[in-house]
Structure formats: C-alpha cells, structure tokens
PDB file of N, CA and C in Angstrom:
ATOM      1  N   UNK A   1      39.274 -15.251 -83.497  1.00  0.00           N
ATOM      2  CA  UNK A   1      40.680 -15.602 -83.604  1.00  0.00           C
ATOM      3  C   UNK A   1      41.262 -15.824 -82.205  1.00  0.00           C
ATOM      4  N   UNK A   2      42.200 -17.043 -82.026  1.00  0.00           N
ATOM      5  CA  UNK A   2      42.682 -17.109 -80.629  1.00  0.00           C
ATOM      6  C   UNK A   2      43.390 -16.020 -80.690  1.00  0.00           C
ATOM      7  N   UNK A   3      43.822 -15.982 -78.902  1.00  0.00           N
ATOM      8  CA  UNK A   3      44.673 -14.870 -78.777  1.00  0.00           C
ATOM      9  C   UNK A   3      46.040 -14.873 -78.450  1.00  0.00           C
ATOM     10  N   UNK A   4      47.186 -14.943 -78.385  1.00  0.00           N
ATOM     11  CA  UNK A   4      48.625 -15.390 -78.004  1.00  0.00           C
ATOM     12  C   UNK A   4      48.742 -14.652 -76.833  1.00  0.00           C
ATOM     13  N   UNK A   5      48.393 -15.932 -75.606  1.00  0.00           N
ATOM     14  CA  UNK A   5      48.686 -15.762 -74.609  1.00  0.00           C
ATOM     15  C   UNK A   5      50.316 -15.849 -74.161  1.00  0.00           C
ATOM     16  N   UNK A   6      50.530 -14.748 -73.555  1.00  0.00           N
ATOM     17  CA  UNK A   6      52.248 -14.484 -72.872  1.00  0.00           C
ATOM     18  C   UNK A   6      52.433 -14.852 -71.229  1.00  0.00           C
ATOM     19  N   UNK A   7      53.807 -14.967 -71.019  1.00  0.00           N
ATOM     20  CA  UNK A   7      53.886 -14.870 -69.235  1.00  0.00           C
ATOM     21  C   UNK A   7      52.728 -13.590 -68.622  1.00  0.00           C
ATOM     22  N   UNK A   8      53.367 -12.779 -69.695  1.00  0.00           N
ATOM     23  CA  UNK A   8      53.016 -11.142 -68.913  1.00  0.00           C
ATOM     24  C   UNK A   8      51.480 -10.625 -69.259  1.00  0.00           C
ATOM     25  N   UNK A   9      50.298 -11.532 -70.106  1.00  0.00           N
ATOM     26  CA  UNK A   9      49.382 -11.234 -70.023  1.00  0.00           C
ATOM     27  C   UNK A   9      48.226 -12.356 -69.469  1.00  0.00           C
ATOM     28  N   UNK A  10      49.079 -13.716 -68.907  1.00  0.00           N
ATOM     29  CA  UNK A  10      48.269 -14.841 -68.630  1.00  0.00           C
ATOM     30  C   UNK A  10      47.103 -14.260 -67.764  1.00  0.00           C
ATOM     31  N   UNK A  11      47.804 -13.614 -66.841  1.00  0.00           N
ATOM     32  CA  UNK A  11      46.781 -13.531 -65.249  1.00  0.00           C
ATOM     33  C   UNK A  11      45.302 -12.943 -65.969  1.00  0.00           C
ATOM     34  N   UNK A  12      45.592 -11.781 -66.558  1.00  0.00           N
ATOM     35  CA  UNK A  12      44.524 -10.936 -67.157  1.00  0.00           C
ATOM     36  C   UNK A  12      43.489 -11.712 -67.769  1.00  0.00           C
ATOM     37  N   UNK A  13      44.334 -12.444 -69.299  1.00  0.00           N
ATOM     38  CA  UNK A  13      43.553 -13.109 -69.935  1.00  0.00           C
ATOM     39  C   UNK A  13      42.669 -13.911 -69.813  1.00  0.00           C
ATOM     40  N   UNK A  14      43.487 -15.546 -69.031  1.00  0.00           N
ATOM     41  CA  UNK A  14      43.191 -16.539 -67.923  1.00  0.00           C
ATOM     42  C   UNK A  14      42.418 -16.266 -66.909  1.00  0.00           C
ATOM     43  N   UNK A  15      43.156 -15.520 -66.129  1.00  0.00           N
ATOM     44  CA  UNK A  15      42.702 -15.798 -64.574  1.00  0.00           C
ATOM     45  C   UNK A  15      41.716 -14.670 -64.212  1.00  0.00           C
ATOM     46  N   UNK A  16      41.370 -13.710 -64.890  1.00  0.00           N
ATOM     47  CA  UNK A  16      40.916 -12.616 -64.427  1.00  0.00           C
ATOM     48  C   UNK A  16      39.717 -12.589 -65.064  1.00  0.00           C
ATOM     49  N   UNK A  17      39.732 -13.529 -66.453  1.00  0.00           N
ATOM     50  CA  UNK A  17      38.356 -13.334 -67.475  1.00  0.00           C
ATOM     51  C   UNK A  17      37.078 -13.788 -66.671  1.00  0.00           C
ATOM     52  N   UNK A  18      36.191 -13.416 -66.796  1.00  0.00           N
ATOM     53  CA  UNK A  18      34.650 -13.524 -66.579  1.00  0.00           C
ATOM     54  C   UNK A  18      34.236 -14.816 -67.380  1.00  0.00           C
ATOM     55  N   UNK A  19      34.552 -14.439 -68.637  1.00  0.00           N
ATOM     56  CA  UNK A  19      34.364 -16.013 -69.118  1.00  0.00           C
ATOM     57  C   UNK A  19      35.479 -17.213 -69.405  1.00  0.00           C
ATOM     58  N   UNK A  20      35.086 -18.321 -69.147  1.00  0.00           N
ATOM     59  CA  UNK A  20      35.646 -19.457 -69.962  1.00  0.00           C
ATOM     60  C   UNK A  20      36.748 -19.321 -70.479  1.00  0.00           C
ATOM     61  N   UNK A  21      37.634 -19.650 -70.360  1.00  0.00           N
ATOM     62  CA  UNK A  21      38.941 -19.600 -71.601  1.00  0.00           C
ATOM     63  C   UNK A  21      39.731 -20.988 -71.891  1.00  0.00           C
ATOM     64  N   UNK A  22      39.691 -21.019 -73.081  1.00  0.00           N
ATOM     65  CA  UNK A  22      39.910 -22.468 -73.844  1.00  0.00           C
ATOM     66  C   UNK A  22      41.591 -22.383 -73.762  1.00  0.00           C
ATOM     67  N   UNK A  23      42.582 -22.779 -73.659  1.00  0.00           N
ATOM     68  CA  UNK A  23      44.361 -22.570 -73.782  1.00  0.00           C
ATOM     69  C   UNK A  23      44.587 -23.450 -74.396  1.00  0.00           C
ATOM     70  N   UNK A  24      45.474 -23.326 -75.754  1.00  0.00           N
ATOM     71  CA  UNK A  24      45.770 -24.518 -76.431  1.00  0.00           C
ATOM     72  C   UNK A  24      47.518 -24.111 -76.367  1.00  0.00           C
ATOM     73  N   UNK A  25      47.980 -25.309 -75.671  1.00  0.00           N
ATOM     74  CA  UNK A  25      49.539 -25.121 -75.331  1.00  0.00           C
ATOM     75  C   UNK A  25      50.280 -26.559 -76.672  1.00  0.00           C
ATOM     76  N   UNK A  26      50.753 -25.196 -76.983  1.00  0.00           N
ATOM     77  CA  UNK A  26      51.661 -25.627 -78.575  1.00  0.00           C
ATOM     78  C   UNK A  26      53.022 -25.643 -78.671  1.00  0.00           C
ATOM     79  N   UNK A  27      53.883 -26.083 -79.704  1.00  0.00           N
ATOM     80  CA  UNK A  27      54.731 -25.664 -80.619  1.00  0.00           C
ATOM     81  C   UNK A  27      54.652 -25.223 -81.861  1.00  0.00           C
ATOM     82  N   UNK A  28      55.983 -24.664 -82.137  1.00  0.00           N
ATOM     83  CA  UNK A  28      55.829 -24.682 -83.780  1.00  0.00           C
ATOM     84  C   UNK A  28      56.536 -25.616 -84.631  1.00  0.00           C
ATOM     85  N   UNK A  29      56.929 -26.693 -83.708  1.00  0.00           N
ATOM     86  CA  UNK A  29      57.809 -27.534 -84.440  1.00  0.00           C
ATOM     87  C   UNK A  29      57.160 -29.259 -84.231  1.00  0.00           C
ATOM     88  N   UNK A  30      55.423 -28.936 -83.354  1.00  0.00           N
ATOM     89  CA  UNK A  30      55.086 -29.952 -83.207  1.00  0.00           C
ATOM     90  C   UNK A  30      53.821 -30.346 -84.133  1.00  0.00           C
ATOM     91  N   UNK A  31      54.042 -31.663 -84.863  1.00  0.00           N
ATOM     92  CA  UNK A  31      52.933 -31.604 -86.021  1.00  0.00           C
ATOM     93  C   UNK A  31      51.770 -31.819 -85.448  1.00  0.00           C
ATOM     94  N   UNK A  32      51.383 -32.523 -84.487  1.00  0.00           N
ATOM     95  CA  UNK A  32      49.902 -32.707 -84.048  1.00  0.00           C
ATOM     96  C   UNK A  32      49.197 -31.321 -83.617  1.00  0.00           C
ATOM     97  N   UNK A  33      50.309 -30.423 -83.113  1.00  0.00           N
ATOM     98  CA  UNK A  33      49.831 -29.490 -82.807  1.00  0.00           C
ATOM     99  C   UNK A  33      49.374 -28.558 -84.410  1.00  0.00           C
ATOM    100  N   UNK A  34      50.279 -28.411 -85.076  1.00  0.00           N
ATOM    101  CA  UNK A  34      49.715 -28.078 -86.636  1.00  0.00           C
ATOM    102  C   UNK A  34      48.525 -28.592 -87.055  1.00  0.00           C
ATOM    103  N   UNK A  35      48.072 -29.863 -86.966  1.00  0.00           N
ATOM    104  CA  UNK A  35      46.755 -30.351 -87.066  1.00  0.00           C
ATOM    105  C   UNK A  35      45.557 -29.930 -86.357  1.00  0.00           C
ATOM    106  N   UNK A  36      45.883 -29.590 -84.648  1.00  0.00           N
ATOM    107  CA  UNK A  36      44.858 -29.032 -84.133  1.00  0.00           C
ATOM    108  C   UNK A  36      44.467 -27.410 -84.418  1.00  0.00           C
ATOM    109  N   UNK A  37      45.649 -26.667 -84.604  1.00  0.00           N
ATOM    110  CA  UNK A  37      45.705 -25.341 -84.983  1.00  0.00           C
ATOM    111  C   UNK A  37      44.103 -24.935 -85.961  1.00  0.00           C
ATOM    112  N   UNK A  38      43.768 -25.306 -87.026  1.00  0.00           N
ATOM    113  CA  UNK A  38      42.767 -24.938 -87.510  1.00  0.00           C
ATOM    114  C   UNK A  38      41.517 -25.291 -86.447  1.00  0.00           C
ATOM    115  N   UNK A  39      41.585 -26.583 -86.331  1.00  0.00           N
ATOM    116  CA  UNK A  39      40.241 -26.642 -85.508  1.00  0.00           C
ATOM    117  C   UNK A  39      40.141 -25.762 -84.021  1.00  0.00           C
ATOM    118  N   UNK A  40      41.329 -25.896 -83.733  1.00  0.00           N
ATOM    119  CA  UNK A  40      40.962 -24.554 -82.563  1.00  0.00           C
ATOM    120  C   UNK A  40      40.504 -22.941 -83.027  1.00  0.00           C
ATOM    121  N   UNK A  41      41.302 -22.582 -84.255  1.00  0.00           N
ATOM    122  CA  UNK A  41      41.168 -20.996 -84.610  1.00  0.00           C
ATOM    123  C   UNK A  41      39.703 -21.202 -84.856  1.00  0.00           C
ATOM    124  N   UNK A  42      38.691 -22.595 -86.049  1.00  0.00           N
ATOM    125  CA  UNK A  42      37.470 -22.368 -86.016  1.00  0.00           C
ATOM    126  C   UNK A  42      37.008 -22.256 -84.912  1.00  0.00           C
ATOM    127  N   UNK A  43      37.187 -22.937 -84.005  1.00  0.00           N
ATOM    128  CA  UNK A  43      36.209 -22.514 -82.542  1.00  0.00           C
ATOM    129  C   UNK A  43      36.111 -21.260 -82.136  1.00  0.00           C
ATOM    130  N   UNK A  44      37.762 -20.711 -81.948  1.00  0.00           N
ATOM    131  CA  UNK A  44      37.360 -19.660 -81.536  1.00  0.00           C
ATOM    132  C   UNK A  44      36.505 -18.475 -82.585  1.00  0.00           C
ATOM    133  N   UNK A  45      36.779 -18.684 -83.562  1.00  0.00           N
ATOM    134  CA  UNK A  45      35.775 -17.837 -84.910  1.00  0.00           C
ATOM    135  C   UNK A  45      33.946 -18.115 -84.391  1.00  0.00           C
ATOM    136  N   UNK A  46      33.657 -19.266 -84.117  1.00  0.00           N
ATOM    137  CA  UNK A  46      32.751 -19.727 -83.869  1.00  0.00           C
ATOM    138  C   UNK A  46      32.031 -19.438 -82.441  1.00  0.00           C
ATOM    139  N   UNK A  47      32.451 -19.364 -81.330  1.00  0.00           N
ATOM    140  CA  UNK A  47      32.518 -19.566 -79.914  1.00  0.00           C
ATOM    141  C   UNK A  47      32.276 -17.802 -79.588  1.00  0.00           C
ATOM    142  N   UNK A  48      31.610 -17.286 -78.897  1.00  0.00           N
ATOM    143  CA  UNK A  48      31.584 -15.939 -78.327  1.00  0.00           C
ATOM    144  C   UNK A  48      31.940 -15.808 -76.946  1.00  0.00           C
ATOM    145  N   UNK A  49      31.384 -17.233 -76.680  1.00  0.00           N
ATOM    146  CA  UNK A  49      31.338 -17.273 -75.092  1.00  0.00           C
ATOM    147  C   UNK A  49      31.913 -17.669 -74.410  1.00  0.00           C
ATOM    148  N   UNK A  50      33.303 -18.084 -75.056  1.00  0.00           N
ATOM    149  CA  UNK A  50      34.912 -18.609 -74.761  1.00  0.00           C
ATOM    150  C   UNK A  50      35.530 -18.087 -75.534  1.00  0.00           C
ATOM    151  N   UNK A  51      36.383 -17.649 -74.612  1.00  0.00           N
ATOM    152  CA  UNK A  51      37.940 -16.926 -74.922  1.00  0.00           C
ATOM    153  C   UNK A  51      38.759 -17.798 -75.196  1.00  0.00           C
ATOM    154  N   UNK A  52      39.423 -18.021 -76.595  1.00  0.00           N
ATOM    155  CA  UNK A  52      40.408 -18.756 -76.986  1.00  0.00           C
ATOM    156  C   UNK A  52      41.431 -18.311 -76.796  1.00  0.00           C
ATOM    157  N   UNK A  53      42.642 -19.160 -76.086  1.00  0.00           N
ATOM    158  CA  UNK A  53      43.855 -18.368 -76.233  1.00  0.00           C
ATOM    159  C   UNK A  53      44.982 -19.621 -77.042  1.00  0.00           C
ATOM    160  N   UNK A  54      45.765 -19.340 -77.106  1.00  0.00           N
ATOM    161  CA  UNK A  54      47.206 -19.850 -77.051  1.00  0.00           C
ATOM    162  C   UNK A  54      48.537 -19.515 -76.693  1.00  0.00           C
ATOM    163  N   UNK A  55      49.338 -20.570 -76.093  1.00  0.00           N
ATOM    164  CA  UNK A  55      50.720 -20.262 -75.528  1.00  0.00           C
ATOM    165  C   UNK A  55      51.511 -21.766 -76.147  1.00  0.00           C
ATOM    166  N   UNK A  56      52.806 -20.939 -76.728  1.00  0.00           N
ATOM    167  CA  UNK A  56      53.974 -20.671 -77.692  1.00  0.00           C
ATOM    168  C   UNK A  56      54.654 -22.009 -76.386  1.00  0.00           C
ATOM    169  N   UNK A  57      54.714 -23.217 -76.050  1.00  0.00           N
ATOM    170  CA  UNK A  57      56.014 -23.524 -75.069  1.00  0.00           C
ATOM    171  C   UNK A  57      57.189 -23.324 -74.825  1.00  0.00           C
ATOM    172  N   UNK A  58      57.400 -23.117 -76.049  1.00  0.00           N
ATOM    173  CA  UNK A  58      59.013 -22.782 -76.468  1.00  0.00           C
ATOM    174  C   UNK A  58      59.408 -21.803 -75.955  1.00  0.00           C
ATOM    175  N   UNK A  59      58.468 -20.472 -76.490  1.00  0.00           N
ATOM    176  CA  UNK A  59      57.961 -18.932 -75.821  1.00  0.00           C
ATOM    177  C   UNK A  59      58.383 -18.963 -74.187  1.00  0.00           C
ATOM    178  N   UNK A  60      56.988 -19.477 -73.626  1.00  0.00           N
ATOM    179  CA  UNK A  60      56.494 -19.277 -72.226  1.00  0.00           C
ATOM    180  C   UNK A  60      57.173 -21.156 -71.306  1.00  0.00           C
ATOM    181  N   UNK A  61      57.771 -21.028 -71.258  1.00  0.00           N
ATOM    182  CA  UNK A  61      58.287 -22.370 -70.783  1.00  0.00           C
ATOM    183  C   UNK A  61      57.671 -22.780 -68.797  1.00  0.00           C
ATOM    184  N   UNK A  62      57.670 -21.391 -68.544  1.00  0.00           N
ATOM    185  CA  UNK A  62      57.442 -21.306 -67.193  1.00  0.00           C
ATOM    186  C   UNK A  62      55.972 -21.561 -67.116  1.00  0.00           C
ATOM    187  N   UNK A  63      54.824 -20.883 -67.678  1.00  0.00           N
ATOM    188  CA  UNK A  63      53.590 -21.644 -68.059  1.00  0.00           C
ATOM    189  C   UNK A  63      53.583 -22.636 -68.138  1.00  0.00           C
ATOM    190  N   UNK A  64      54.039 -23.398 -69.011  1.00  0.00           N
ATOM    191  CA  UNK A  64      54.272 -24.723 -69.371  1.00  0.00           C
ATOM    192  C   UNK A  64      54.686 -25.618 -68.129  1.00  0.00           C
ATOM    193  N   UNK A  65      55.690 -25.702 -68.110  1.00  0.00           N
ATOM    194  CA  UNK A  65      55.838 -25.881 -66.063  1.00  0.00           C
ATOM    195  C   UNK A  65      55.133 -25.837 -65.092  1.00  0.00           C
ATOM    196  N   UNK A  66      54.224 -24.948 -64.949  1.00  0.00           N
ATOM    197  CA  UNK A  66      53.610 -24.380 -63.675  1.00  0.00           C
ATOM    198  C   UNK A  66      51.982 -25.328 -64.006  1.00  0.00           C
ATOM    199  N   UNK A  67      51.692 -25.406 -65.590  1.00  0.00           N
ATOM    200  CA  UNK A  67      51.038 -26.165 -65.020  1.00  0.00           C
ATOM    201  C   UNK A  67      50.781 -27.526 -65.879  1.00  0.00           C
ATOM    202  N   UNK A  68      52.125 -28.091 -65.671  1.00  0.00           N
ATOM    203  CA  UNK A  68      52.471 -29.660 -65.986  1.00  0.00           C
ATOM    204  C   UNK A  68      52.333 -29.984 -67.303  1.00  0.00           C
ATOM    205  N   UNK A  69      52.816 -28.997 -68.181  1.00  0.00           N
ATOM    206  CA  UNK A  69      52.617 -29.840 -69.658  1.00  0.00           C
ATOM    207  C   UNK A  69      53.859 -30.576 -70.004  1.00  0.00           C
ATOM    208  N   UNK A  70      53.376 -32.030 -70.093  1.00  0.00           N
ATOM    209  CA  UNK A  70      54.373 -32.890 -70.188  1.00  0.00           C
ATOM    210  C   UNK A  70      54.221 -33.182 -71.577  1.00  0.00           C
ATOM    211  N   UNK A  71      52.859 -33.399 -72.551  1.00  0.00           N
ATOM    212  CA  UNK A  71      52.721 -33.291 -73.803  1.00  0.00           C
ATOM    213  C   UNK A  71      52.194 -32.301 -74.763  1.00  0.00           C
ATOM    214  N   UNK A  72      52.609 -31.995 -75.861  1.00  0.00           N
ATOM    215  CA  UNK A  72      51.625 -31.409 -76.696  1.00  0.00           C
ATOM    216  C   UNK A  72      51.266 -31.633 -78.145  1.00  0.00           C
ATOM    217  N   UNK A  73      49.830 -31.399 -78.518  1.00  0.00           N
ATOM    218  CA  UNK A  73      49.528 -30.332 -77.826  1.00  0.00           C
ATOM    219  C   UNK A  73      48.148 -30.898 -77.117  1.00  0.00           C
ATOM    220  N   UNK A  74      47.959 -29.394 -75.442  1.00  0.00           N
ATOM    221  CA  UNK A  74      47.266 -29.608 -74.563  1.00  0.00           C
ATOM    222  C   UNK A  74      46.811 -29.022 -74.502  1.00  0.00           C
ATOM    223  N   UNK A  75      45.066 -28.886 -74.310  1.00  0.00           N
ATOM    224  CA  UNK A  75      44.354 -27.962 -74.297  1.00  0.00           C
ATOM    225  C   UNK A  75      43.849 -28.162 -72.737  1.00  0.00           C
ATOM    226  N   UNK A  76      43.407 -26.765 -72.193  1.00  0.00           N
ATOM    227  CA  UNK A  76      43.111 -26.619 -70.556  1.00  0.00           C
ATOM    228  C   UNK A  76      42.004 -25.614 -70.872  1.00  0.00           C
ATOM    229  N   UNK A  77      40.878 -26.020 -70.218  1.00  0.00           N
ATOM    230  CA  UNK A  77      39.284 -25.206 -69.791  1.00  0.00           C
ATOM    231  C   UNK A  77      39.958 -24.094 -68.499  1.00  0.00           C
ATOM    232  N   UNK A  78      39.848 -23.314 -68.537  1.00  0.00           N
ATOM    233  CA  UNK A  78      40.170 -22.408 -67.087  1.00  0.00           C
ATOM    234  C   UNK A  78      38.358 -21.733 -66.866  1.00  0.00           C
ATOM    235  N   UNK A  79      37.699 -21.669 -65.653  1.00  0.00           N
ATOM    236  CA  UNK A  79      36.769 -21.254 -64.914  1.00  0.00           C
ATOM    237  C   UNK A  79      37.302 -20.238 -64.000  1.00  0.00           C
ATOM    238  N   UNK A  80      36.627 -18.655 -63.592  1.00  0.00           N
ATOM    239  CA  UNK A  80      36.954 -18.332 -62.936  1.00  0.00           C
ATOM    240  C   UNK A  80      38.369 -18.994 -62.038  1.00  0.00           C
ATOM    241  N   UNK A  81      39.578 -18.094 -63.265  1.00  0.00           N
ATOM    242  CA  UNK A  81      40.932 -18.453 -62.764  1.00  0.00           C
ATOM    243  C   UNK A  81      41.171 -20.290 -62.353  1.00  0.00           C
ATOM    244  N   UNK A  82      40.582 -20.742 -61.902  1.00  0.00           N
ATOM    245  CA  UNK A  82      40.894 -22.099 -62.093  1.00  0.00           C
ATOM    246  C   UNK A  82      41.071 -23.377 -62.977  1.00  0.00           C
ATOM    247  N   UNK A  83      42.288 -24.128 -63.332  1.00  0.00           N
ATOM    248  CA  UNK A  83      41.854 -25.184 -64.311  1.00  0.00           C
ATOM    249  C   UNK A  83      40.310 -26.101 -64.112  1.00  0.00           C
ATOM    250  N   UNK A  84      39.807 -26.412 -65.031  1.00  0.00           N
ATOM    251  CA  UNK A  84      38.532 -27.083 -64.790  1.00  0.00           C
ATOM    252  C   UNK A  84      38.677 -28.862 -65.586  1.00  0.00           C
ATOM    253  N   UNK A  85      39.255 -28.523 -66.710  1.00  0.00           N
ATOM    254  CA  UNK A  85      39.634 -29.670 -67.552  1.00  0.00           C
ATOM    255  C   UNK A  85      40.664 -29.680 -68.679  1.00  0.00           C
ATOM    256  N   UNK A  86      40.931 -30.650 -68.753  1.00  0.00           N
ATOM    257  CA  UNK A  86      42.769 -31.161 -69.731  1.00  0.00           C
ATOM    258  C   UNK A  86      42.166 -32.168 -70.873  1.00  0.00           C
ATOM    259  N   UNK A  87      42.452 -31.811 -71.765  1.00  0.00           N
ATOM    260  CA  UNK A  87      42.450 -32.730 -73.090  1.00  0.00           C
ATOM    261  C   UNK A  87      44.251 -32.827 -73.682  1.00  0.00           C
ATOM    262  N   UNK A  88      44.672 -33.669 -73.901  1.00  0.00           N
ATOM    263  CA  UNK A  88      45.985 -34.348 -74.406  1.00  0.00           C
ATOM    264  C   UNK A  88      45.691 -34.357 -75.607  1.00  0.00           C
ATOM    265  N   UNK A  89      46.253 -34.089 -76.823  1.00  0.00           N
ATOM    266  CA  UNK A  89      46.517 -34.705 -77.916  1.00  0.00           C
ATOM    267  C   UNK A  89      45.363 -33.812 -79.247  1.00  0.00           C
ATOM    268  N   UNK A  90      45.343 -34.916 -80.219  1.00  0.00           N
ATOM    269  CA  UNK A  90      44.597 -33.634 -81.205  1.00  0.00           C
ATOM    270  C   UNK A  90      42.710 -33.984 -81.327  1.00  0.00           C
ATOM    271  N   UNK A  91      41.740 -33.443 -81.373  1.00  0.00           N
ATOM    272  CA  UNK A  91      40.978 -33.817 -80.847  1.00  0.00           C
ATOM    273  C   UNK A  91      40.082 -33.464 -81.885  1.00  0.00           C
ATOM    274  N   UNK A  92      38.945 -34.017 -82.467  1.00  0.00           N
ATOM    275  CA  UNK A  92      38.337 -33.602 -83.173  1.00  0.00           C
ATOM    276  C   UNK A  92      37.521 -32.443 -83.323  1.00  0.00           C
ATOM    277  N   UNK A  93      36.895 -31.325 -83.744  1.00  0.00           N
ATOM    278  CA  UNK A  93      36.331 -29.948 -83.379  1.00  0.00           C
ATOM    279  C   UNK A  93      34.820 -30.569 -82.575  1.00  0.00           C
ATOM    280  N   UNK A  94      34.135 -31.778 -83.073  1.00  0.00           N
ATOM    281  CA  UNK A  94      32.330 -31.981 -82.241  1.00  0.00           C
ATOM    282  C   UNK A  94      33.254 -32.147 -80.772  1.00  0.00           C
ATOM    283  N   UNK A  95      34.284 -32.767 -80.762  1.00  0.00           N
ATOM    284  CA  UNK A  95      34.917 -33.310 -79.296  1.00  0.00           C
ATOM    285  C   UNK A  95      35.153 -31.645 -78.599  1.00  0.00           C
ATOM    286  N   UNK A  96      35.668 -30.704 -79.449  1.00  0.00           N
ATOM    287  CA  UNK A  96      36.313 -29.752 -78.815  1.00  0.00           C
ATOM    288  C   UNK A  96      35.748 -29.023 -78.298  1.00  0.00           C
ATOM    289  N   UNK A  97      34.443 -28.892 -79.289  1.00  0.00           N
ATOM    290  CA  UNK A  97      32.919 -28.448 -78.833  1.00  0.00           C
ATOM    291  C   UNK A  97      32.444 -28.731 -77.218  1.00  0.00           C
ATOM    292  N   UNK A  98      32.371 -30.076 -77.285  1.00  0.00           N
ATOM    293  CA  UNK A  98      31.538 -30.634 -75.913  1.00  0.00           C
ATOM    294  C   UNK A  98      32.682 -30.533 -75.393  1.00  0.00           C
ATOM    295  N   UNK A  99      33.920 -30.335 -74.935  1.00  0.00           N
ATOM    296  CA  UNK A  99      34.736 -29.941 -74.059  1.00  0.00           C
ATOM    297  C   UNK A  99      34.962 -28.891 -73.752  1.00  0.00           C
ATOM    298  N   UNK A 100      34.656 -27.984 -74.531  1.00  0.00           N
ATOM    299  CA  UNK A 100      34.816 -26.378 -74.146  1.00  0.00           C
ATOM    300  C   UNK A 100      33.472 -25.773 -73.781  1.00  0.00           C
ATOM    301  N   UNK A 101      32.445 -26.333 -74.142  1.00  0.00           N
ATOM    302  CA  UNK A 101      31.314 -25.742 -74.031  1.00  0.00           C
ATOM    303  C   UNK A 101      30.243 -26.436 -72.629  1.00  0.00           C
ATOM    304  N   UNK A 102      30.591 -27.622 -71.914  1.00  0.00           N
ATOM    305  CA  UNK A 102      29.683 -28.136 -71.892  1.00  0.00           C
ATOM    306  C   UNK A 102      30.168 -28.661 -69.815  1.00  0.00           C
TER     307      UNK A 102
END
C-alpha cells in the first residue's frame, strides 16, 4: 500500500530511504489522477523494493512547489534523496513498471 507522504515526514520517507521511492503527486479533485490511483496502489502491493508514496497537493502545496509540479498527476523516482526521473500524466502499470524499476 502507498504511503501518504506529508511536509513533516518527506525527508525521512524520501530522502533518507535506502531504497527507491516512487511519489505519485495528486489530487482529489483530479480525474486522471483517479485513474492512475489503482495502478500505482498495485505496484506498490506488488513492488518490495520500492517505496511507494503519495502527496495530497492540495495538502502539501510547498512540496508541490519545491519541486515544480506544474501538472498532475506526477510521478518522481527519488535515489538516495535525489530526484532521478519525472513521468507527467497517467501511465500505464508495464510503463510504470519499467520506470520505477529499471
């Protein structure tokens, strides 16, 4: 199950994890993002070796800001604390696969 990433637990989650962490930056009032919602929760059901999270925009706005979400929804690869890669929009799960995993 992803995890609902906050301001106050990003660093930990994100930046501090050992492994991989997948961020899927949402609304609740945005439908594409409703569409990706399942295929992300399967991954993370699926995935051991990535940490799924999610962050709320509406929620965490300053996240959102800090690191440029101009659309959603956006998913971001983080590596040892660093972004690694950005996917825009809703993406199919084989796509989400070879983007999170690979």
């Amino acid at each position: 199950m992803a995890i609902e990433i906050t301001t106050e637990n990003f660093e930990e989650v994100v930046l501090k994890n050992e492994k991989p962490v997948l961020v899927d930056f949402w609304a609740s009032w945005c439908g594409p993002c409703k569409m990706l919602a399942p295929v992300v929760e399967e991954f993370a059901e699926q995935q051991a070796d990535v940490v799924v999270g999610k962050i709320d925009v509406d929620q965490h706005p300053l996240l959102a800001s800090k690191y440029g979400i101009m659309t959603i929804p956006t998913l971001m690869l983080f590596k040892d604390g660093e972004m690694v890669k950005k996917s825009i929009g809703v993406i199919p799960k084989d796509a989400l696969v070879k983007f999170a995993t690979e």
